[in-house]
PDB file of N, CA and C in Angstrom:
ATOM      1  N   UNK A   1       5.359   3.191  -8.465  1.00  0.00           N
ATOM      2  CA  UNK A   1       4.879   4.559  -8.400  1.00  0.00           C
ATOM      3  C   UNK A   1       4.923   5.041  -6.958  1.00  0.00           C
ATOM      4  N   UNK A   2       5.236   6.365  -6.955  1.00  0.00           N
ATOM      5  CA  UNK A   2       5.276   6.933  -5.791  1.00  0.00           C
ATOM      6  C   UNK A   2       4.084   8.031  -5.441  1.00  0.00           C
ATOM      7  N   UNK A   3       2.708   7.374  -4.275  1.00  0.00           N
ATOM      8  CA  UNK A   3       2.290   8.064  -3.458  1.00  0.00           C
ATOM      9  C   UNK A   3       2.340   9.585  -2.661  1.00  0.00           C
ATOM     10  N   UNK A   4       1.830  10.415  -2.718  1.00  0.00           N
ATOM     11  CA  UNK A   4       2.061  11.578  -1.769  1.00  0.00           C
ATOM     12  C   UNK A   4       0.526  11.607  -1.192  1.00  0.00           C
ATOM     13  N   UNK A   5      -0.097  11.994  -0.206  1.00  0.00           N
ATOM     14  CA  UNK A   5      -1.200  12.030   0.156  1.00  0.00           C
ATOM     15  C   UNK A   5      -1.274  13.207   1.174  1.00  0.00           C
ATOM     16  N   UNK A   6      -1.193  13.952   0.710  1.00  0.00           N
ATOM     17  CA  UNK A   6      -1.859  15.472   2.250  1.00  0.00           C
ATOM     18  C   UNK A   6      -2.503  15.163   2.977  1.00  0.00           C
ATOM     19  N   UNK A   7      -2.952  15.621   4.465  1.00  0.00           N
ATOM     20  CA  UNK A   7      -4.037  15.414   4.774  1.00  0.00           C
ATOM     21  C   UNK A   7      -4.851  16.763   5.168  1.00  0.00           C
ATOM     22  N   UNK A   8      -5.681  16.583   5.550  1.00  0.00           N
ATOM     23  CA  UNK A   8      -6.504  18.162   5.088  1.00  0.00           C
ATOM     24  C   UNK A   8      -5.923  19.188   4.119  1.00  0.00           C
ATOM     25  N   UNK A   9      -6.924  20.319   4.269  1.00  0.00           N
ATOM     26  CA  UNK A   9      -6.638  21.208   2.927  1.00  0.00           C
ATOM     27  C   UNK A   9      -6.143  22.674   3.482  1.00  0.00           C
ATOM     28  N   UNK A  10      -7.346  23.117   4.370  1.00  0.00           N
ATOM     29  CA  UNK A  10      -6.931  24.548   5.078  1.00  0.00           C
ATOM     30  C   UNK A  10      -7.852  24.345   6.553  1.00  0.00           C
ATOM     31  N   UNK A  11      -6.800  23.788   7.171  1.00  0.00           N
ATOM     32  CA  UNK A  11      -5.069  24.335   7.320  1.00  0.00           C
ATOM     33  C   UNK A  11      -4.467  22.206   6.727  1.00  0.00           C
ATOM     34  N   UNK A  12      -3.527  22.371   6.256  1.00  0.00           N
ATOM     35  CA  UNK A  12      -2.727  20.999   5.517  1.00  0.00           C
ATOM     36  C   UNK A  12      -2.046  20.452   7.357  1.00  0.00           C
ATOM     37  N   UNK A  13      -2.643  19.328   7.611  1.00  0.00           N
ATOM     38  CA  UNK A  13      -2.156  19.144   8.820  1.00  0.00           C
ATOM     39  C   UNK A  13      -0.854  17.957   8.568  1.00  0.00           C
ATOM     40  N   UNK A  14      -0.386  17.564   7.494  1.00  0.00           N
ATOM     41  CA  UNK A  14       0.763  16.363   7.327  1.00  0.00           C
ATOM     42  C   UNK A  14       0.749  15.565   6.140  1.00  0.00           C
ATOM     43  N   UNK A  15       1.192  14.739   5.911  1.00  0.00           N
ATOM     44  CA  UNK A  15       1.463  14.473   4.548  1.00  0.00           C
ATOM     45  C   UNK A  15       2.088  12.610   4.672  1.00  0.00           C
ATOM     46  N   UNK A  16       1.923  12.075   3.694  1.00  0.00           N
ATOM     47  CA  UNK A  16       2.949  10.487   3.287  1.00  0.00           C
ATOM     48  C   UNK A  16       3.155  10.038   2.588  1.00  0.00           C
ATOM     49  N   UNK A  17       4.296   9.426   2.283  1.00  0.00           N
ATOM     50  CA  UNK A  17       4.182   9.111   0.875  1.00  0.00           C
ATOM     51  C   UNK A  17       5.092   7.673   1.072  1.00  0.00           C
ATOM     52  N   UNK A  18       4.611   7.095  -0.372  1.00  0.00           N
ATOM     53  CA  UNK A  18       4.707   5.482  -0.171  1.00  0.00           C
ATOM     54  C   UNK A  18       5.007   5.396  -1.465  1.00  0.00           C
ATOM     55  N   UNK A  19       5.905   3.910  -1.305  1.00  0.00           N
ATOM     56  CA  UNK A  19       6.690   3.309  -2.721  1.00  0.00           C
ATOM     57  C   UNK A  19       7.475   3.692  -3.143  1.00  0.00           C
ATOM     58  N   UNK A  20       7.987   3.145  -4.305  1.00  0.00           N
ATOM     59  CA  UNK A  20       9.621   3.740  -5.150  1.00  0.00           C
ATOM     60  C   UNK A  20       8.830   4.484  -6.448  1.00  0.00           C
ATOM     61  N   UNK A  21       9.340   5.318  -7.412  1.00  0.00           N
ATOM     62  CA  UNK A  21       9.378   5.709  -8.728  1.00  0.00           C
ATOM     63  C   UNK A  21       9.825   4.806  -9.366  1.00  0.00           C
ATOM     64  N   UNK A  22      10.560   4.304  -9.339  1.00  0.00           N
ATOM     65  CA  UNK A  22      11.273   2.939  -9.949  1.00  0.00           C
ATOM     66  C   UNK A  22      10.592   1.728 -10.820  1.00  0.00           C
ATOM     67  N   UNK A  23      10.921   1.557 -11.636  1.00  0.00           N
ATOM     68  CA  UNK A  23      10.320   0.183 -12.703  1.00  0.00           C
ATOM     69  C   UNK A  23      11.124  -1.317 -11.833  1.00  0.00           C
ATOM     70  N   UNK A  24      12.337  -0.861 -11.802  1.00  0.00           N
ATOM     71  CA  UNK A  24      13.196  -1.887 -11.292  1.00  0.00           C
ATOM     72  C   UNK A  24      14.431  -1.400 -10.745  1.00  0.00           C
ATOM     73  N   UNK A  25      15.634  -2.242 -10.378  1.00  0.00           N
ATOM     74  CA  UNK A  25      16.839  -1.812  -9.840  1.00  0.00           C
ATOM     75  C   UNK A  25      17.816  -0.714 -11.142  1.00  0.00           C
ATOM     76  N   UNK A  26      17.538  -1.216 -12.010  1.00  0.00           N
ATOM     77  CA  UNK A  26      18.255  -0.868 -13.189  1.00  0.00           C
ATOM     78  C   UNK A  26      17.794   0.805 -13.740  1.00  0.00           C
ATOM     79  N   UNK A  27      16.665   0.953 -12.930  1.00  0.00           N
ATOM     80  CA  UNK A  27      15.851   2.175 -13.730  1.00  0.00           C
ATOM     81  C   UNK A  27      16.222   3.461 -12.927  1.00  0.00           C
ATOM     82  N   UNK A  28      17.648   4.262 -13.655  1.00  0.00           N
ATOM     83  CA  UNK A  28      18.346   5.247 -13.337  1.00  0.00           C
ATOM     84  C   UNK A  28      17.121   6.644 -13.481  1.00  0.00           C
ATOM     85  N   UNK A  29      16.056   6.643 -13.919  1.00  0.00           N
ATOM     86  CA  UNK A  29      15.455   7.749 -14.168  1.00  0.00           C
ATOM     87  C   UNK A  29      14.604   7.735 -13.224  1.00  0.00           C
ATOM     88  N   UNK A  30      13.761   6.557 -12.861  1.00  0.00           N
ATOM     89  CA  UNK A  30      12.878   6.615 -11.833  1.00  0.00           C
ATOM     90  C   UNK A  30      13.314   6.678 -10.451  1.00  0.00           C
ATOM     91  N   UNK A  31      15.267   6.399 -10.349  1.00  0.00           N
ATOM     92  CA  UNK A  31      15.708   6.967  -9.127  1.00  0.00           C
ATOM     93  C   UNK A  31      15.747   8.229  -9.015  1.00  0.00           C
ATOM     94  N   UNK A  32      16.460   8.831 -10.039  1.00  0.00           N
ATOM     95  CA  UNK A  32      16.135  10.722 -10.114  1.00  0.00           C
ATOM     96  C   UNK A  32      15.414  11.065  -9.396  1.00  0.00           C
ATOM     97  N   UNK A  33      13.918  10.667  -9.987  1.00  0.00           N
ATOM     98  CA  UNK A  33      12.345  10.905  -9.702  1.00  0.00           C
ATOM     99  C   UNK A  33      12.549  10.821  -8.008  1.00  0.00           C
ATOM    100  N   UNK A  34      12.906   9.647  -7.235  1.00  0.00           N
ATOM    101  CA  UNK A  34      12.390   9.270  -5.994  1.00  0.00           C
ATOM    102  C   UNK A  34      13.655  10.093  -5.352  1.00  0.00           C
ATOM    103  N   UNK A  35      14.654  10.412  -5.305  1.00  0.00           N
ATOM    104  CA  UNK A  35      15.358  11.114  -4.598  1.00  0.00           C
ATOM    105  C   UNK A  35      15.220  12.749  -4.785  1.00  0.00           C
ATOM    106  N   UNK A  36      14.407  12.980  -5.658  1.00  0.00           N
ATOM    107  CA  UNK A  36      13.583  14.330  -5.875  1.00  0.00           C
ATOM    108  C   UNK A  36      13.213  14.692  -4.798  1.00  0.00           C
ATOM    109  N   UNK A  37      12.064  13.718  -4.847  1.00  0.00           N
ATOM    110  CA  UNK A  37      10.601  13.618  -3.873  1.00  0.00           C
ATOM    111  C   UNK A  37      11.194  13.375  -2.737  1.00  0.00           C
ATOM    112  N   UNK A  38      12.247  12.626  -2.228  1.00  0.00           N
ATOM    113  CA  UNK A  38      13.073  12.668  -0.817  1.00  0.00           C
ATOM    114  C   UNK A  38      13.364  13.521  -0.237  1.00  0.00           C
ATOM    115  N   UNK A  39      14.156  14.296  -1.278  1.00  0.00           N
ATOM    116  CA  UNK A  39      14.811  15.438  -1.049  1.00  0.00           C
ATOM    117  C   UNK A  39      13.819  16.565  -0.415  1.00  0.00           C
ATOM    118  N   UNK A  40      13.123  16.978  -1.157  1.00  0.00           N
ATOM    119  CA  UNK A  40      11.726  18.169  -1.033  1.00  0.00           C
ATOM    120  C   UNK A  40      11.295  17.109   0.594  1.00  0.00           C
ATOM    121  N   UNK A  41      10.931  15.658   0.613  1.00  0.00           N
ATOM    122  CA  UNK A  41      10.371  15.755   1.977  1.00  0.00           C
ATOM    123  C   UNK A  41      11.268  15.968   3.102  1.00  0.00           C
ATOM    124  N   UNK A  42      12.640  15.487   3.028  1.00  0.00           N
ATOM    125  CA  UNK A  42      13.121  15.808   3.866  1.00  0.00           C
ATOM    126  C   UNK A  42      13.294  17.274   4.139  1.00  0.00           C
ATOM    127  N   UNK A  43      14.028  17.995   3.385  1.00  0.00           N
ATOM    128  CA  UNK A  43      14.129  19.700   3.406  1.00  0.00           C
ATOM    129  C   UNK A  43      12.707  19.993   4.432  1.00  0.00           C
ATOM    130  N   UNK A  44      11.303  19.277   3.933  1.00  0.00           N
ATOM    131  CA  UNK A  44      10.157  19.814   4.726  1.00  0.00           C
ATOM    132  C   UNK A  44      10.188  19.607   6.072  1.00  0.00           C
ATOM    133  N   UNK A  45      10.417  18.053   6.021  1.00  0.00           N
ATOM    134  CA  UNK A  45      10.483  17.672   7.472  1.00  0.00           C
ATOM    135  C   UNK A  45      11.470  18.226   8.619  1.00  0.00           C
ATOM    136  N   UNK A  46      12.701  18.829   7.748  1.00  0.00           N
ATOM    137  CA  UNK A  46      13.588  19.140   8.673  1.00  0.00           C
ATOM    138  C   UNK A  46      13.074  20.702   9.007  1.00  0.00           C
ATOM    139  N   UNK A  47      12.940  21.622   7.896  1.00  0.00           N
ATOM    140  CA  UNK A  47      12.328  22.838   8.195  1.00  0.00           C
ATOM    141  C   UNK A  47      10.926  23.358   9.304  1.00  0.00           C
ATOM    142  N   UNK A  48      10.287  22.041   9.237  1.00  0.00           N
ATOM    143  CA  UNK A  48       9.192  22.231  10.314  1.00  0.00           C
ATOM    144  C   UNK A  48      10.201  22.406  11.485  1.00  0.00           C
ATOM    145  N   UNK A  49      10.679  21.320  11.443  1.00  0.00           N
ATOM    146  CA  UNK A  49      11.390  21.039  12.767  1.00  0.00           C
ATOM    147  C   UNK A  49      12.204  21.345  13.535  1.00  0.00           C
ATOM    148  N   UNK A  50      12.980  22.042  12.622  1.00  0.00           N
ATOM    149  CA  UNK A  50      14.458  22.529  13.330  1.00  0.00           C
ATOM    150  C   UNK A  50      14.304  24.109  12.903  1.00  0.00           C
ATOM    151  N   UNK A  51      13.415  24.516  11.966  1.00  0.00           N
ATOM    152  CA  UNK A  51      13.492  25.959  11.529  1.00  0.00           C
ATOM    153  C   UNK A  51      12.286  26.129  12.442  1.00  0.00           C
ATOM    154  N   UNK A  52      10.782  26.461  12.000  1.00  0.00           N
ATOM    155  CA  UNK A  52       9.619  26.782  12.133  1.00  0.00           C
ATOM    156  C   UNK A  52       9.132  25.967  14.351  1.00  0.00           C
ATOM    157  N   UNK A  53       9.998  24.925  14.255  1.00  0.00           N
ATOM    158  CA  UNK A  53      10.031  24.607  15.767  1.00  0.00           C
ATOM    159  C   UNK A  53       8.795  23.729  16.134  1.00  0.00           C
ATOM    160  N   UNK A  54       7.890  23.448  14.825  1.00  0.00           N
ATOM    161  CA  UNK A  54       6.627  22.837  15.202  1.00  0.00           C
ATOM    162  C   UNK A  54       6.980  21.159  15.851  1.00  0.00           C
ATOM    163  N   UNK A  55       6.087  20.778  16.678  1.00  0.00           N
ATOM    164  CA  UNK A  55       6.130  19.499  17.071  1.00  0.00           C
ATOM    165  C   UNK A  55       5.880  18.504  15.873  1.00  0.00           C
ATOM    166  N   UNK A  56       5.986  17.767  15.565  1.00  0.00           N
ATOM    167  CA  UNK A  56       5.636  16.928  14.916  1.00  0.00           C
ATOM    168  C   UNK A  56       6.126  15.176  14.833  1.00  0.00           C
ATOM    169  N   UNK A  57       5.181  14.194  14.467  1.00  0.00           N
ATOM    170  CA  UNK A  57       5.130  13.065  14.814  1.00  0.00           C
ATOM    171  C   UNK A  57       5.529  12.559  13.637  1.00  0.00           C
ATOM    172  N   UNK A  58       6.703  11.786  13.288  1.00  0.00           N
ATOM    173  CA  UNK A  58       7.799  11.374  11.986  1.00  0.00           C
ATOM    174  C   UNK A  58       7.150   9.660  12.220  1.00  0.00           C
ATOM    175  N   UNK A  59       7.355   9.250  10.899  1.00  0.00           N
ATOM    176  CA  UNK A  59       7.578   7.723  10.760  1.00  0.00           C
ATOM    177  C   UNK A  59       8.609   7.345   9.388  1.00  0.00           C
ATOM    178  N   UNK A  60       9.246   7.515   9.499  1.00  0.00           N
ATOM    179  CA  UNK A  60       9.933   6.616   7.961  1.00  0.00           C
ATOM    180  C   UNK A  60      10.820   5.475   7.800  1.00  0.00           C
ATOM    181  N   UNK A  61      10.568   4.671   7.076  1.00  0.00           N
ATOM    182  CA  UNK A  61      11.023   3.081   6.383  1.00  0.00           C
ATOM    183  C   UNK A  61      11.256   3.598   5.076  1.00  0.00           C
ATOM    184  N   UNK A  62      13.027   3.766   5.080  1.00  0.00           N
ATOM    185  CA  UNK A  62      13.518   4.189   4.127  1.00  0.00           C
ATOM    186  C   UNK A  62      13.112   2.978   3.133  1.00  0.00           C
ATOM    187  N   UNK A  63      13.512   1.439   3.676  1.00  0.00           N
ATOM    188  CA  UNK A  63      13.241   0.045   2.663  1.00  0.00           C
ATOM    189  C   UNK A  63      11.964   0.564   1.645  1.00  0.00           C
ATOM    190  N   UNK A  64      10.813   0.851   2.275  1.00  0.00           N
ATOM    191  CA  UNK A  64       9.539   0.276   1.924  1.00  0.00           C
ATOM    192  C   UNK A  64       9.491   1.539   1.334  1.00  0.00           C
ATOM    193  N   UNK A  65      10.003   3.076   1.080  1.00  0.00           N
ATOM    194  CA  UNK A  65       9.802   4.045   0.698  1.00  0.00           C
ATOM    195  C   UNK A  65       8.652   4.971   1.572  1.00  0.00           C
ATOM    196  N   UNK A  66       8.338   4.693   2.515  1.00  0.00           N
ATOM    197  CA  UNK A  66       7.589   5.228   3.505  1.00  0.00           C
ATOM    198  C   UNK A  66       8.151   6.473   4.474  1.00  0.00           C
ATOM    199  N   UNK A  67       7.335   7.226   4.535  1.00  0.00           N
ATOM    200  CA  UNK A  67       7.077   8.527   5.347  1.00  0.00           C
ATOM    201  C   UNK A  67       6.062   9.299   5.360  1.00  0.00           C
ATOM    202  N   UNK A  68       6.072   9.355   6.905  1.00  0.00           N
ATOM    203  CA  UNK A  68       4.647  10.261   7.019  1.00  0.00           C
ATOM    204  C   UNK A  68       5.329  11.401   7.819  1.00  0.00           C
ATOM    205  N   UNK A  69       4.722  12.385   7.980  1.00  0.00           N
ATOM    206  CA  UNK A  69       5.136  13.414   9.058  1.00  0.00           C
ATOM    207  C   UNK A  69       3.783  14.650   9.276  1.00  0.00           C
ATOM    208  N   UNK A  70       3.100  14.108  10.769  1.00  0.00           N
ATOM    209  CA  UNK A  70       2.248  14.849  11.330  1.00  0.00           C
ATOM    210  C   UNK A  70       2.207  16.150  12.204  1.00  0.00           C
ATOM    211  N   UNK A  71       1.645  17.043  11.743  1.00  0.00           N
ATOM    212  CA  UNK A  71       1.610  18.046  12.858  1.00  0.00           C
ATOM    213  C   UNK A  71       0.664  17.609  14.461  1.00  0.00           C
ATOM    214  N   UNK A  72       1.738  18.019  15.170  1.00  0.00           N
ATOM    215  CA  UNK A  72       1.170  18.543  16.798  1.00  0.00           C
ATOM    216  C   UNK A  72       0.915  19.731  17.347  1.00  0.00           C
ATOM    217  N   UNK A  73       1.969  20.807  16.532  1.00  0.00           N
ATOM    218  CA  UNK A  73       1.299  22.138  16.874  1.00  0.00           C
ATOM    219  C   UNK A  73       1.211  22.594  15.439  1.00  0.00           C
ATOM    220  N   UNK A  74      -0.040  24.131  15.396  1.00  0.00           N
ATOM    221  CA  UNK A  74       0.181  24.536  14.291  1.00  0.00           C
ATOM    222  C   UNK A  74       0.732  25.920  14.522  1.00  0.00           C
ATOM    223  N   UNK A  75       1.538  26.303  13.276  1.00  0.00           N
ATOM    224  CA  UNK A  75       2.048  28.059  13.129  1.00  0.00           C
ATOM    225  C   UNK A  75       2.125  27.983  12.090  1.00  0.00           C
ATOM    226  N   UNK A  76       1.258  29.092  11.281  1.00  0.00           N
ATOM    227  CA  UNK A  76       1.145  29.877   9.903  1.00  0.00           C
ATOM    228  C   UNK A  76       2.825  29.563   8.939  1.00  0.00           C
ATOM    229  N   UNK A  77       3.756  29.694   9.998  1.00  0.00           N
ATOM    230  CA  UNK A  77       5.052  29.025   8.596  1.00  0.00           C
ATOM    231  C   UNK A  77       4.905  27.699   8.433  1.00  0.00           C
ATOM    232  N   UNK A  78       4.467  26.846   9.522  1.00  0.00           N
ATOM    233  CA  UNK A  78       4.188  25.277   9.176  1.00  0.00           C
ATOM    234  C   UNK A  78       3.357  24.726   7.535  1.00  0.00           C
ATOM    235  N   UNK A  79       2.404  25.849   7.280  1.00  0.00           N
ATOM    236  CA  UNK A  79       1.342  26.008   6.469  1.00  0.00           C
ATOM    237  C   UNK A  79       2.422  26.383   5.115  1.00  0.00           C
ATOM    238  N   UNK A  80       2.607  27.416   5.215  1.00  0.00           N
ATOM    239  CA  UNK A  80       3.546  28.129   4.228  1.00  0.00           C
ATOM    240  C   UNK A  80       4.772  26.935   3.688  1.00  0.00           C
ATOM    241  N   UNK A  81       5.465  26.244   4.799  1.00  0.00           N
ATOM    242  CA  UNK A  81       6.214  24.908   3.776  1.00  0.00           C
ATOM    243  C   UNK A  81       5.447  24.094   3.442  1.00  0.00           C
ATOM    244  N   UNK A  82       4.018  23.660   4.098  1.00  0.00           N
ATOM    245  CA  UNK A  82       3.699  22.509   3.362  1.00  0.00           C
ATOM    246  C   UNK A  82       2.730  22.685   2.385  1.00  0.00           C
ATOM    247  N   UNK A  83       2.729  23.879   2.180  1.00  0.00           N
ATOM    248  CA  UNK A  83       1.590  24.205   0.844  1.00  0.00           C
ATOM    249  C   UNK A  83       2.830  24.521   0.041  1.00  0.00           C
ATOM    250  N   UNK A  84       4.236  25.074  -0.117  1.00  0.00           N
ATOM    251  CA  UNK A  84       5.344  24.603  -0.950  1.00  0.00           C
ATOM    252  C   UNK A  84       5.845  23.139  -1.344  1.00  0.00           C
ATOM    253  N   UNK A  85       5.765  22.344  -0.391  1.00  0.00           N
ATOM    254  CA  UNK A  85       5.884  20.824  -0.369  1.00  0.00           C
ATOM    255  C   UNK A  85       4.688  20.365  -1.768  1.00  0.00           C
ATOM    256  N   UNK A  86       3.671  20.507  -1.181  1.00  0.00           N
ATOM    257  CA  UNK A  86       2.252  20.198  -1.761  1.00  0.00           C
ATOM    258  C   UNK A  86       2.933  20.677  -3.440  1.00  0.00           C
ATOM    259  N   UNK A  87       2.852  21.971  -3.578  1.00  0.00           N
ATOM    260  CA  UNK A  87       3.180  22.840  -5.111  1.00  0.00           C
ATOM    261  C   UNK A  87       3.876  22.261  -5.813  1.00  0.00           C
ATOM    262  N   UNK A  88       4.869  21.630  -5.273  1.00  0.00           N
ATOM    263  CA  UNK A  88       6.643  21.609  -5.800  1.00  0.00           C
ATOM    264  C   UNK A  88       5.861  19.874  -6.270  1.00  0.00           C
ATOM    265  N   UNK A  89       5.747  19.088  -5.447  1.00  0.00           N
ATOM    266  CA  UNK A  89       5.214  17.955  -5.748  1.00  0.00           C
ATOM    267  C   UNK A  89       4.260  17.655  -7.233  1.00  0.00           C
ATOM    268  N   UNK A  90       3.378  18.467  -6.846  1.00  0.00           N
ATOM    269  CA  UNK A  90       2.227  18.687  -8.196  1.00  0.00           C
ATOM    270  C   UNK A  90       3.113  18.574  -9.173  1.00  0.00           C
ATOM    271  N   UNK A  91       3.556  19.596  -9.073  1.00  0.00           N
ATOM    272  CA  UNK A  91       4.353  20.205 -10.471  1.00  0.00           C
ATOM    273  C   UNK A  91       5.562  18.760 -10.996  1.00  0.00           C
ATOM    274  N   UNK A  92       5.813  18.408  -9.816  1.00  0.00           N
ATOM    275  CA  UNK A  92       6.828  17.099 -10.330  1.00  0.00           C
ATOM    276  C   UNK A  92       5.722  16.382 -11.002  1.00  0.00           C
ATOM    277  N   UNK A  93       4.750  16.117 -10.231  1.00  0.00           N
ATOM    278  CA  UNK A  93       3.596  14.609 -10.385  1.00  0.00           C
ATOM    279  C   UNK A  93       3.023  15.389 -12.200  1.00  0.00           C
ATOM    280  N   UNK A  94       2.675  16.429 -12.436  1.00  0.00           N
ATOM    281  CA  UNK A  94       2.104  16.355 -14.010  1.00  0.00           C
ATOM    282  C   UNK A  94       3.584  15.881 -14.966  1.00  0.00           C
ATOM    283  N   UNK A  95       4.651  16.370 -14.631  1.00  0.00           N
ATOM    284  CA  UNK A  95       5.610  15.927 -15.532  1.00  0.00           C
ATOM    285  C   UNK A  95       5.784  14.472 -15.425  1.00  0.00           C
ATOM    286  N   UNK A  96       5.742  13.911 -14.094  1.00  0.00           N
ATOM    287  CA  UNK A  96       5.898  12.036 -14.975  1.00  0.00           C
ATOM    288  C   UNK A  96       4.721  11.527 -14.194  1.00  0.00           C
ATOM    289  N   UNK A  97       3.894  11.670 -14.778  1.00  0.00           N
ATOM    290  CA  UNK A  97       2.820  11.499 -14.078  1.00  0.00           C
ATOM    291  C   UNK A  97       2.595   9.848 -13.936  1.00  0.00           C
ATOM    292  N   UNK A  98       3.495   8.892 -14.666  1.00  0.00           N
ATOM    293  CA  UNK A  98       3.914   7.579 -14.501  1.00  0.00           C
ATOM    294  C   UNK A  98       4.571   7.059 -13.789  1.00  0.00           C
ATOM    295  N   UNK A  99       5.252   8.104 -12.488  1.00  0.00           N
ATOM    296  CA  UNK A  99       6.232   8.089 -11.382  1.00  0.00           C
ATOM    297  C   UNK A  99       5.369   8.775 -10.127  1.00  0.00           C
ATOM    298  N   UNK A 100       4.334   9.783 -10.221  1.00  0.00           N
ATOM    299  CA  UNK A 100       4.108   9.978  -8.840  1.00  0.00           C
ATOM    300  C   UNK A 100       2.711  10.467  -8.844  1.00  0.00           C
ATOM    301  N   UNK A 101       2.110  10.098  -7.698  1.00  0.00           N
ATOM    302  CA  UNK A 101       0.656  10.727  -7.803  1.00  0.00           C
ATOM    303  C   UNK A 101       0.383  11.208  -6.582  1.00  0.00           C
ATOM    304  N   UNK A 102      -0.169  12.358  -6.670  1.00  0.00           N
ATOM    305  CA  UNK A 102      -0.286  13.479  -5.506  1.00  0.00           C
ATOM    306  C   UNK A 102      -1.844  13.876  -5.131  1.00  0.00           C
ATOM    307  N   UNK A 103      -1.848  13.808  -4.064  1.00  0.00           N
ATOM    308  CA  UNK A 103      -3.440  14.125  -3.843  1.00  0.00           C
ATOM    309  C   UNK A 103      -3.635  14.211  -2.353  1.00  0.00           C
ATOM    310  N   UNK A 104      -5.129  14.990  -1.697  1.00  0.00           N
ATOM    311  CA  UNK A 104      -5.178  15.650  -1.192  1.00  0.00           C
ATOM    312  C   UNK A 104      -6.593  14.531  -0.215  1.00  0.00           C
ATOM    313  N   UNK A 105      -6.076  14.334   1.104  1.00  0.00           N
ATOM    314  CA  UNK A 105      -7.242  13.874   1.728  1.00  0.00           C
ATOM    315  C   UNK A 105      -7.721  14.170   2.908  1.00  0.00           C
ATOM    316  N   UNK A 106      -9.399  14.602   3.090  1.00  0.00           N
ATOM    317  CA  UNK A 106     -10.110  15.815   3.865  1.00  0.00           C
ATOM    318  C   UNK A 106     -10.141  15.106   5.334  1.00  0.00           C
TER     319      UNK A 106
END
């Protein structure tokens, strides 16, 4: 199962997420699932960064399914992708809710 964890609420200062979707090597659906959730973080991570210009502090271990990505500065569009990040996620996490769990910590 795959992790997402926010951290604060208002203002959402960063986000991580941990593990595969995956049952095993063989499990073509639970890759879907995790290159979803890649996809949406990267698009985020790159949009802070290269669009919106915010600083921010990256860690990812593609192996272990790990990434975090922290804010250093804040600007109101920083907020605006990662409360889309946050949305888009949810909405994945009720549909397989056996592949990802999303949640929010203060």
């Amino acid at each position: 199962m795959t992790e997402v964890k926010f951290f604060g609420q208002d203002p959402i200062v960063g986000f991580s997420i941990s593990g595969h979707s995956t049952c095993d090597e063989d499990d073509m659906f639970g890759k879907i699932i995790c290159s979803s959730i890649s996809s949406a973080a990267y698009l985020t991570a790159n949009t802070l960064i290269e669009v919106v210009k915010a600083e921010v502090d990256t860690e990812i271990d593609e192996e272990t399914g790990f990434m975090s990505v922290n804010l250093k500065s804040m600007f109101q569009e920083s907020q605006v992708t990662l409360m889309g990040l946050k949305i888009h996620l949810e909405q994945l996490a009720k549909q397989y809710r056996n592949h990802l769990k999303v949640y929010s910590e203060v």
